[in-house]
C-alpha atoms as a PDB file:
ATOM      1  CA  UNK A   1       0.000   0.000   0.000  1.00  0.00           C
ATOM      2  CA  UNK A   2       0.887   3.241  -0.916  1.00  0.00           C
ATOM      3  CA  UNK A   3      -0.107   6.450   1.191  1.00  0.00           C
ATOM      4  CA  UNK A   4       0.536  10.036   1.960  1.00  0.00           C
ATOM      5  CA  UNK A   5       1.479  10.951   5.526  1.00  0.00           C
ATOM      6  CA  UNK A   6      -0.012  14.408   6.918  1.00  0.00           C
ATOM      7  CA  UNK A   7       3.174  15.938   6.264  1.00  0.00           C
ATOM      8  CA  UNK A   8       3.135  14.862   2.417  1.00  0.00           C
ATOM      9  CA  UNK A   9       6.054  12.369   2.494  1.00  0.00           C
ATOM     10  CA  UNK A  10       4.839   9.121   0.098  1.00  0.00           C
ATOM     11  CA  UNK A  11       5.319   6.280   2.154  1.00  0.00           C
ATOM     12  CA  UNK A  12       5.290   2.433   0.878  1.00  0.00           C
ATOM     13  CA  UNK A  13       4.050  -0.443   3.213  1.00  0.00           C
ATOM     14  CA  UNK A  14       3.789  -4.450   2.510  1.00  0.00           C
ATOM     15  CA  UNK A  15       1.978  -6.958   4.622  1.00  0.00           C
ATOM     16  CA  UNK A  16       3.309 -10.377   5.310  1.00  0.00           C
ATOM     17  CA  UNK A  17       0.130 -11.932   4.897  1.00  0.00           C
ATOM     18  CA  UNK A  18      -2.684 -10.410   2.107  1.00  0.00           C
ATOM     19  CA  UNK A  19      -6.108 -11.654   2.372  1.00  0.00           C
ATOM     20  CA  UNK A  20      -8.228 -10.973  -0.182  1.00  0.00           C
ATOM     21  CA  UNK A  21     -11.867 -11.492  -0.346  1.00  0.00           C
ATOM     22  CA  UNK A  22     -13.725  -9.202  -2.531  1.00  0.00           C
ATOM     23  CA  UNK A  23     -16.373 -11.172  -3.539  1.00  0.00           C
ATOM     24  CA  UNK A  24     -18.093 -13.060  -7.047  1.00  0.00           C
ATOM     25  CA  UNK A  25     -17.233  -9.745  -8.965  1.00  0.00           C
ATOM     26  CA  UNK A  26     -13.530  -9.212  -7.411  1.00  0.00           C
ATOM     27  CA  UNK A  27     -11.260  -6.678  -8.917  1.00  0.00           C
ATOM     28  CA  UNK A  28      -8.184  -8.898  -7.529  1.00  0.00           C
ATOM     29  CA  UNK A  29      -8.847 -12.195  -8.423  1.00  0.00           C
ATOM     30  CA  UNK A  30      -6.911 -11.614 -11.874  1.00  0.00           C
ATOM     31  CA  UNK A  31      -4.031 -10.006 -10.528  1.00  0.00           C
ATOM     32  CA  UNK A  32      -3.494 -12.967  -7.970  1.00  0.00           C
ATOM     33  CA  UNK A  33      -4.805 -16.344 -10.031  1.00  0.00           C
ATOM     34  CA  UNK A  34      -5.489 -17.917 -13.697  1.00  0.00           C
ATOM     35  CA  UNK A  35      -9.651 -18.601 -12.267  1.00  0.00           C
ATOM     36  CA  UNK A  36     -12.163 -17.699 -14.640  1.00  0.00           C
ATOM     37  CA  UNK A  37     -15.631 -18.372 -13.335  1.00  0.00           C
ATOM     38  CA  UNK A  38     -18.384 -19.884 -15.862  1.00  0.00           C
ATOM     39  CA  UNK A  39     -21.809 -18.614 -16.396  1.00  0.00           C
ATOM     40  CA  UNK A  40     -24.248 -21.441 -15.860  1.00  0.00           C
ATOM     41  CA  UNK A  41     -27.298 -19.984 -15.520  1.00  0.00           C
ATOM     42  CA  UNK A  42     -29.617 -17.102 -14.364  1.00  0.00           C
ATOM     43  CA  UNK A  43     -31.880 -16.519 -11.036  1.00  0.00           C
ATOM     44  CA  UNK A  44     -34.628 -14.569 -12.320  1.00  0.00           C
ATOM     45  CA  UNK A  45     -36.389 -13.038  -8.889  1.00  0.00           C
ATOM     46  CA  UNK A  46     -38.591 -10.530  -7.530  1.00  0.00           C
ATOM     47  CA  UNK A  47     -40.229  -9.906  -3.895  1.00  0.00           C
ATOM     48  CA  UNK A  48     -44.079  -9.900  -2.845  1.00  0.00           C
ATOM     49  CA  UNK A  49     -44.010  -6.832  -0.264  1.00  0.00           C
ATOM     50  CA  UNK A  50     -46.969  -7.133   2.709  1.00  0.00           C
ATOM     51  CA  UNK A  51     -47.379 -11.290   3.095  1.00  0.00           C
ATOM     52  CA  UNK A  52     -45.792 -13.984   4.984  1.00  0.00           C
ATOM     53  CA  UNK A  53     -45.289 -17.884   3.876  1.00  0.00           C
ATOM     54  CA  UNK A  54     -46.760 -20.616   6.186  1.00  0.00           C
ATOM     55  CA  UNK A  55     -43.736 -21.929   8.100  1.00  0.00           C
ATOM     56  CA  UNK A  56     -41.475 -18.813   6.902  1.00  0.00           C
ATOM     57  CA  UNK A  57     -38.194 -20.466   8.027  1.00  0.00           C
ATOM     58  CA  UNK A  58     -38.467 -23.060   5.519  1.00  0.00           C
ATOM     59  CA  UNK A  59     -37.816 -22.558   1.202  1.00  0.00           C
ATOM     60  CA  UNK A  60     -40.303 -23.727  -0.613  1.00  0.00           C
ATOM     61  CA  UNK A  61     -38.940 -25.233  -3.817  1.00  0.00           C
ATOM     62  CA  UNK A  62     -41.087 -26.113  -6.414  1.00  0.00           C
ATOM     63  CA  UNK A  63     -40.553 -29.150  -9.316  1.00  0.00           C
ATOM     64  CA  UNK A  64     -41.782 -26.600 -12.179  1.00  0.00           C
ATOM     65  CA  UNK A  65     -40.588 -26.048 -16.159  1.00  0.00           C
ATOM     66  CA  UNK A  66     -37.821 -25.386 -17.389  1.00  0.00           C
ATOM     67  CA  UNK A  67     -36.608 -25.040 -14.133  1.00  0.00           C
ATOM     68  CA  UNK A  68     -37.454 -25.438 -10.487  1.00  0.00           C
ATOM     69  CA  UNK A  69     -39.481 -22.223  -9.183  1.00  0.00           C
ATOM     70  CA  UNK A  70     -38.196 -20.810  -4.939  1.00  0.00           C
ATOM     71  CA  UNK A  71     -40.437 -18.937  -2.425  1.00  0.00           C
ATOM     72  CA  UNK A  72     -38.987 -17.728   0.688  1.00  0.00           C
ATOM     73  CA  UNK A  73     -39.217 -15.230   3.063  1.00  0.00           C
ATOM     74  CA  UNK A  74     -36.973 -12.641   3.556  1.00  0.00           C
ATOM     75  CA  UNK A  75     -38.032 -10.375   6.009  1.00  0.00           C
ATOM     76  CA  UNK A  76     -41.103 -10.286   8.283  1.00  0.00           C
ATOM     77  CA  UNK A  77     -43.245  -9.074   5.200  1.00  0.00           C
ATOM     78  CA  UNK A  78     -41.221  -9.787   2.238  1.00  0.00           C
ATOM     79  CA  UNK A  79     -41.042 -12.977   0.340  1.00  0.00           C
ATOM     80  CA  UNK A  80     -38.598 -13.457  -2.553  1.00  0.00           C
ATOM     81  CA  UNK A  81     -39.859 -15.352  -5.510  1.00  0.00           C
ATOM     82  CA  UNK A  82     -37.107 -16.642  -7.636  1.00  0.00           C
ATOM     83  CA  UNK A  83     -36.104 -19.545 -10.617  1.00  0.00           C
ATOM     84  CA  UNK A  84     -33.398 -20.549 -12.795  1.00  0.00           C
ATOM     85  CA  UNK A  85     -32.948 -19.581 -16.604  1.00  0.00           C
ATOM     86  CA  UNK A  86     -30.712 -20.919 -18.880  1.00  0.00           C
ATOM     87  CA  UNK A  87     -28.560 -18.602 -21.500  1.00  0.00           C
ATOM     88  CA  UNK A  88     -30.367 -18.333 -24.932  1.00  0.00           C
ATOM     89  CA  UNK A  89     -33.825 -18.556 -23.066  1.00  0.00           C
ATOM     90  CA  UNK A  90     -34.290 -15.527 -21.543  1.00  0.00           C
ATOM     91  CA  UNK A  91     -37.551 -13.674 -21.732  1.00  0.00           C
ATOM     92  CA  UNK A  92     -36.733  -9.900 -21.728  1.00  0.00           C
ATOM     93  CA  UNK A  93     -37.381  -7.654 -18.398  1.00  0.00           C
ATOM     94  CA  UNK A  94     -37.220  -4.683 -20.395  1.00  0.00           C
ATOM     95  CA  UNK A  95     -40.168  -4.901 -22.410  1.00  0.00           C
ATOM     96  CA  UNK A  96     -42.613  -6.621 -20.126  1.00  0.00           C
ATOM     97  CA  UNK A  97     -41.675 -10.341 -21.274  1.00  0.00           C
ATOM     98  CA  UNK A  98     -40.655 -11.654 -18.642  1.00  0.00           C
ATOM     99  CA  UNK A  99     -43.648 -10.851 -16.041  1.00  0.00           C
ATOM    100  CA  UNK A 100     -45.936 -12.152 -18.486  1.00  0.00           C
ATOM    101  CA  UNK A 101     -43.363 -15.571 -18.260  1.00  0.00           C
ATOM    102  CA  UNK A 102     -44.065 -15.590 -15.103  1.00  0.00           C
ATOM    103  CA  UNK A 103     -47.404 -14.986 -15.071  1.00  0.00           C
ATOM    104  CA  UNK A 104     -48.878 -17.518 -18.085  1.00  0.00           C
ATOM    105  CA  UNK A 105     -45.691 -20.354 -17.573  1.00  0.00           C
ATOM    106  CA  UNK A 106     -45.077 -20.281 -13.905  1.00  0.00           C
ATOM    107  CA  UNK A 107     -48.072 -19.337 -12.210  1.00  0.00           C
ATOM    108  CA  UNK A 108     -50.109 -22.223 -13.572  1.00  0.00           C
ATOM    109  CA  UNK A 109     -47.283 -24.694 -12.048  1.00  0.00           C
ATOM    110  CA  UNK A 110     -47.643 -23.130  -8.093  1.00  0.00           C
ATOM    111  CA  UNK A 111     -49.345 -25.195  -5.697  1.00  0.00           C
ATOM    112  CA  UNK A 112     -52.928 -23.148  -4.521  1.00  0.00           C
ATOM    113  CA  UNK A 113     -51.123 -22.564  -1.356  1.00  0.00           C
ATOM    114  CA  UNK A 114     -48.456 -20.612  -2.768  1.00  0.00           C
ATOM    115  CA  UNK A 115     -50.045 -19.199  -5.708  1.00  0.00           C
ATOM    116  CA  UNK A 116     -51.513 -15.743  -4.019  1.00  0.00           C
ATOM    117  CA  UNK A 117     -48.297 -14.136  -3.062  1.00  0.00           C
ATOM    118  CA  UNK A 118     -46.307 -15.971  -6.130  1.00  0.00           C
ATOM    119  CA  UNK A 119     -48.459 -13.587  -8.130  1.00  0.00           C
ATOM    120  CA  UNK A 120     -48.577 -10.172  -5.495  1.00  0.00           C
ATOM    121  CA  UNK A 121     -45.360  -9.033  -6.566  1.00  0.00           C
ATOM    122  CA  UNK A 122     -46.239  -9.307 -10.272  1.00  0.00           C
ATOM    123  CA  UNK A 123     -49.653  -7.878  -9.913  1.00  0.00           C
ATOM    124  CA  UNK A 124     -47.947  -5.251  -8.280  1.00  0.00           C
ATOM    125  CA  UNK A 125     -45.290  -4.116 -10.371  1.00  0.00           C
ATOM    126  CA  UNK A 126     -42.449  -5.473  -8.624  1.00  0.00           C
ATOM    127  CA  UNK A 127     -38.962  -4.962 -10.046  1.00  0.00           C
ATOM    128  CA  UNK A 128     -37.690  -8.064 -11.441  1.00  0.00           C
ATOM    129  CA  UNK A 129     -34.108  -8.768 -11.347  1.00  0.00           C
ATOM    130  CA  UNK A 130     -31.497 -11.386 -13.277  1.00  0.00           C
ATOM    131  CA  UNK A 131     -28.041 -12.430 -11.621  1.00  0.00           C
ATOM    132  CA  UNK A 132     -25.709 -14.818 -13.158  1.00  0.00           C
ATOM    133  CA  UNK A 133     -25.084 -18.432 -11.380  1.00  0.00           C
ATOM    134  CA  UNK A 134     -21.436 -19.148 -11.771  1.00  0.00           C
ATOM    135  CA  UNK A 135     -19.504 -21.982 -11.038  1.00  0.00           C
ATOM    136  CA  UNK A 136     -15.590 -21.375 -10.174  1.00  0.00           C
ATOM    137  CA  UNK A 137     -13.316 -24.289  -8.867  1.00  0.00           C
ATOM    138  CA  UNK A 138     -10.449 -22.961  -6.339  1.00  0.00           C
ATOM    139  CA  UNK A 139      -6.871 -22.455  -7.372  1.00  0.00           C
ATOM    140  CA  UNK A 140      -3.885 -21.208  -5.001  1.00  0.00           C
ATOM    141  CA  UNK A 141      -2.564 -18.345  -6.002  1.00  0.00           C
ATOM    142  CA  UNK A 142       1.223 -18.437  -7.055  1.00  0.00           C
ATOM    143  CA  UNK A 143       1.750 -15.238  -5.599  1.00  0.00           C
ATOM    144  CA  UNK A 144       3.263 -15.386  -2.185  1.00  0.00           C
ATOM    145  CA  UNK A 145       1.688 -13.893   1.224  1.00  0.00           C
ATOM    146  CA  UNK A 146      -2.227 -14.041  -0.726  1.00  0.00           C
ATOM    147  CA  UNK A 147      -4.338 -15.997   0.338  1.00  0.00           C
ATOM    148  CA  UNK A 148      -8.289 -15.636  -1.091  1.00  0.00           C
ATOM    149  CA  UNK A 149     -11.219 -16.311   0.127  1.00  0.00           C
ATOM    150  CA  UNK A 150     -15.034 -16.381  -0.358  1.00  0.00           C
ATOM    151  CA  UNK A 151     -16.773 -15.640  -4.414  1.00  0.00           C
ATOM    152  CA  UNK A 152     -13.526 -14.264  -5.348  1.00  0.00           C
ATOM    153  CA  UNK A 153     -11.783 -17.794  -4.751  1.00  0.00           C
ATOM    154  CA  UNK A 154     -14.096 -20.363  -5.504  1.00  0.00           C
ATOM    155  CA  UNK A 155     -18.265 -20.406  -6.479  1.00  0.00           C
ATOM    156  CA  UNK A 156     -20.752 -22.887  -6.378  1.00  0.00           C
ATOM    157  CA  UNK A 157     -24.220 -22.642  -7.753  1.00  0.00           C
ATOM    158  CA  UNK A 158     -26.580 -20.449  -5.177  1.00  0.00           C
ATOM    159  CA  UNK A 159     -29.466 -23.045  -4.538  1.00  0.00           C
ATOM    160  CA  UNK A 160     -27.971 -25.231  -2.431  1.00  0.00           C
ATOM    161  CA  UNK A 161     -27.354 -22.064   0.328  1.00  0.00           C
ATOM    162  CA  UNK A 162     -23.239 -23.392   0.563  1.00  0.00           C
ATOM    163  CA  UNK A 163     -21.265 -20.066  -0.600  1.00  0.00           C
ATOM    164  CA  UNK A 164     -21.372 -18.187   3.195  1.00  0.00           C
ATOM    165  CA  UNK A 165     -21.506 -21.802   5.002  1.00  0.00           C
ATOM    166  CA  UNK A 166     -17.886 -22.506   2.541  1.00  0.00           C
ATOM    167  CA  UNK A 167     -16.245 -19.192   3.237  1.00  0.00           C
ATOM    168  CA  UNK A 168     -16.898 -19.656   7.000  1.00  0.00           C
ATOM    169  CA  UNK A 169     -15.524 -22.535   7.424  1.00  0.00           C
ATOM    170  CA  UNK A 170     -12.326 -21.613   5.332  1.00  0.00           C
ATOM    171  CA  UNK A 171     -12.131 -18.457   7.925  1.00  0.00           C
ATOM    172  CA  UNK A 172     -12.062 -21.145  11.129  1.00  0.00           C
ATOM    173  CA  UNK A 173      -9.308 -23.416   8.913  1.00  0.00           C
ATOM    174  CA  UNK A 174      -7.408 -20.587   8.109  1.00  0.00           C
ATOM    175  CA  UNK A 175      -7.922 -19.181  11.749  1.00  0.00           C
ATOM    176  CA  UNK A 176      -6.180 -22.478  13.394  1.00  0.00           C
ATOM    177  CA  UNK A 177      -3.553 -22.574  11.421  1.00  0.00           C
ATOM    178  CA  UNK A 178      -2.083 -18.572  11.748  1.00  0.00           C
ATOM    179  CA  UNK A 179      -2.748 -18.619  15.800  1.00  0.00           C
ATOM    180  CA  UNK A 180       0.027 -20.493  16.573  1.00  0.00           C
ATOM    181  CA  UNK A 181       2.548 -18.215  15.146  1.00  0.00           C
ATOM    182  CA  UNK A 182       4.103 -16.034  17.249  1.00  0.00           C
ATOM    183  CA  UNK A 183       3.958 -13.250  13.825  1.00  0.00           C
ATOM    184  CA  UNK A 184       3.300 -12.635  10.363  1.00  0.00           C
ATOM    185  CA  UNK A 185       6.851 -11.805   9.615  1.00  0.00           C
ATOM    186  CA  UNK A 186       8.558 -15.336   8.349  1.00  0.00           C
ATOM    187  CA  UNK A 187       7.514 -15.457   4.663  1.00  0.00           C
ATOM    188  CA  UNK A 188       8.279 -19.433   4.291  1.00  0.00           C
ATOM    189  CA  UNK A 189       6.255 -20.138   7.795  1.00  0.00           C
ATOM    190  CA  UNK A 190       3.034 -18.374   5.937  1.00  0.00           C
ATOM    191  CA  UNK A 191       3.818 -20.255   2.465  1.00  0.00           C
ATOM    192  CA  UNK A 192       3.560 -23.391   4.369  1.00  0.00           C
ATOM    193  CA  UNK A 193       0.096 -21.958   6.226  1.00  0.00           C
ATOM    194  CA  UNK A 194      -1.468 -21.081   2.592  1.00  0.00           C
ATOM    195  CA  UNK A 195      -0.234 -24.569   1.226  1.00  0.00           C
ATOM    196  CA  UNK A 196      -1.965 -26.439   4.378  1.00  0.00           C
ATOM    197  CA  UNK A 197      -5.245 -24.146   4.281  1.00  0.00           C
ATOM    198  CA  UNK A 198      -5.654 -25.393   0.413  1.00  0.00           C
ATOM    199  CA  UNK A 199      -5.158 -28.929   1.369  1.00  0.00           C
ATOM    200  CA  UNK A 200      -7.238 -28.826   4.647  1.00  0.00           C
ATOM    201  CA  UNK A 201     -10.256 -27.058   3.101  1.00  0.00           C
ATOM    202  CA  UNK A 202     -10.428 -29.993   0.261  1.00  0.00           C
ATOM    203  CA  UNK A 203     -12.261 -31.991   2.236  1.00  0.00           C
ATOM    204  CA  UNK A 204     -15.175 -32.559   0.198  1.00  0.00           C
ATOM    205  CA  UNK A 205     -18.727 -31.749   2.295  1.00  0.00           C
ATOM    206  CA  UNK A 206     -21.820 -34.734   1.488  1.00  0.00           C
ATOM    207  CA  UNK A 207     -25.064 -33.089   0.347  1.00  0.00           C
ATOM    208  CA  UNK A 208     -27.756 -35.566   0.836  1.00  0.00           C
ATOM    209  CA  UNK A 209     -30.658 -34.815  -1.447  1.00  0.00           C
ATOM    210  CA  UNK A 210     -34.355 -36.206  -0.373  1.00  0.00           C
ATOM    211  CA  UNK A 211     -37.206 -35.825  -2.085  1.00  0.00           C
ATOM    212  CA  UNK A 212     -40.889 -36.593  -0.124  1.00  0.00           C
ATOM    213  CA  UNK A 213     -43.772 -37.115  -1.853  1.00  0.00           C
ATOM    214  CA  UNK A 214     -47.024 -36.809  -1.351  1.00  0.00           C
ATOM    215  CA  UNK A 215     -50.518 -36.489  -3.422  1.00  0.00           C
ATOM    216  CA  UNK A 216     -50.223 -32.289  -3.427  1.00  0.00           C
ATOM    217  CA  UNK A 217     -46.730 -31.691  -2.712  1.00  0.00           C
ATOM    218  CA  UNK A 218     -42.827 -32.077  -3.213  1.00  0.00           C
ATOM    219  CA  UNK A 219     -40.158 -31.354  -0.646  1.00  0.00           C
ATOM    220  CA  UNK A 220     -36.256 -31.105  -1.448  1.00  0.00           C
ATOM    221  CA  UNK A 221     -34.223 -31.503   2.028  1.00  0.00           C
ATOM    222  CA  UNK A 222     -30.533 -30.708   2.081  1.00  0.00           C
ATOM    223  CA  UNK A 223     -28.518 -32.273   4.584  1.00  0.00           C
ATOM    224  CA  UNK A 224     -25.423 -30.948   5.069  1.00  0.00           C
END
């Protein structure tokens, strides 16, 4: 880092240890690794303002065409309404397309239960928005004293909830291995930290996918 003192003089500073963690659009990620993330689909969303799901703790994920349909709350009034577009098959926002998609294609495939405050938002104007899903595998950096963390090191796709649960655990790996030194100073001591935090955090975590089925409804648990 390079700053100006009060008195005007440049000064220069380096840090034994640079963590960077700027997340799914990061600036740095270039300028430390080779990882390019891919584009696998879209979350198309919006949120019905003023209503509250039965059992608001709990997604509701709905088996619908061309892709699965999510309600869930996100405040005390506010439920988000979301599903997954591919590239290429993208109603437009712009123009009104893509409430009427959800409207005439989606609507129809929403249990009763759901359907009233699946529709609020569009009834009522709400904004509808498009993020990219990406997928990004993790790759240590080559540079030495960086270490990265969270969406700028490694992405997974949004609907199984993992991105925050991932970059928390990393912190608590990471964590354990830097409290036993006595300082950040010894450049081959925080090599070997980096090199043992990639290889520790490779454990792969088991998602266990049920589905329950009965004559009105579908339920997806994830167990972690």
């Amino acid at each position: 880092v390079t700053y100006k003192t009060n008195e005007g003089e440049e000064t220069t500073a380096f840090a034994p240890l640079t963590v960077v963690c700027d997340g799914c659009y990061s600036n740095l990620r270039r300028s430390v690794n080779d990882n390019n993330a891919e584009v696998l689909s879209y979350q198309v969303c919006y949120v019905s303002k003023n209503c509250q799901l039965e059992d608001p703790e709990k997604l509701k994920l709905i088996m619908s065409k061309p892709s699965f349909t999510m309600l869930y709350q996100i405040s005390s009034t506010d439920v988000r309404c979301a599903m997954e577009l591919f590239p290429g098959n993208i109603p437009s926002i712009s123009n009104g397309e893509m409430a009427t998609f959800f409207k005439d294609t989606m609507a129809p495939q929403v249990p009763p239960e759901f359907l009233k405050i699946f529709l609020k938002g569009i009834d009522e104007g709400a904004q509808i928005k498009a993020m990219p899903t990406k997928r990004m595998e993790a790759t240590l950096s080559e540079k030495q004293g960086v270490i990265v963390l969270g969406d700028a090191f490694s992405m997974r796709h949004p609907a199984v909830a993992s991105g925050m649960m991932v970059v928390l655990s990393n912190i608590l790996i990471l964590r354990r291995l830097i409290q036993p030194l006595r300082n950040l100073s010894d450049a081959n001591k925080i090599s070997e930290v980096i090199k043992s935090f990639y290889l520790i955090r490779k454990v792969s975590i088991c998602y266990i996918l049920i589905y329950e089925h009965s004559k009105t409804k579908y339920y997806l648990k994830i167990i972690i």
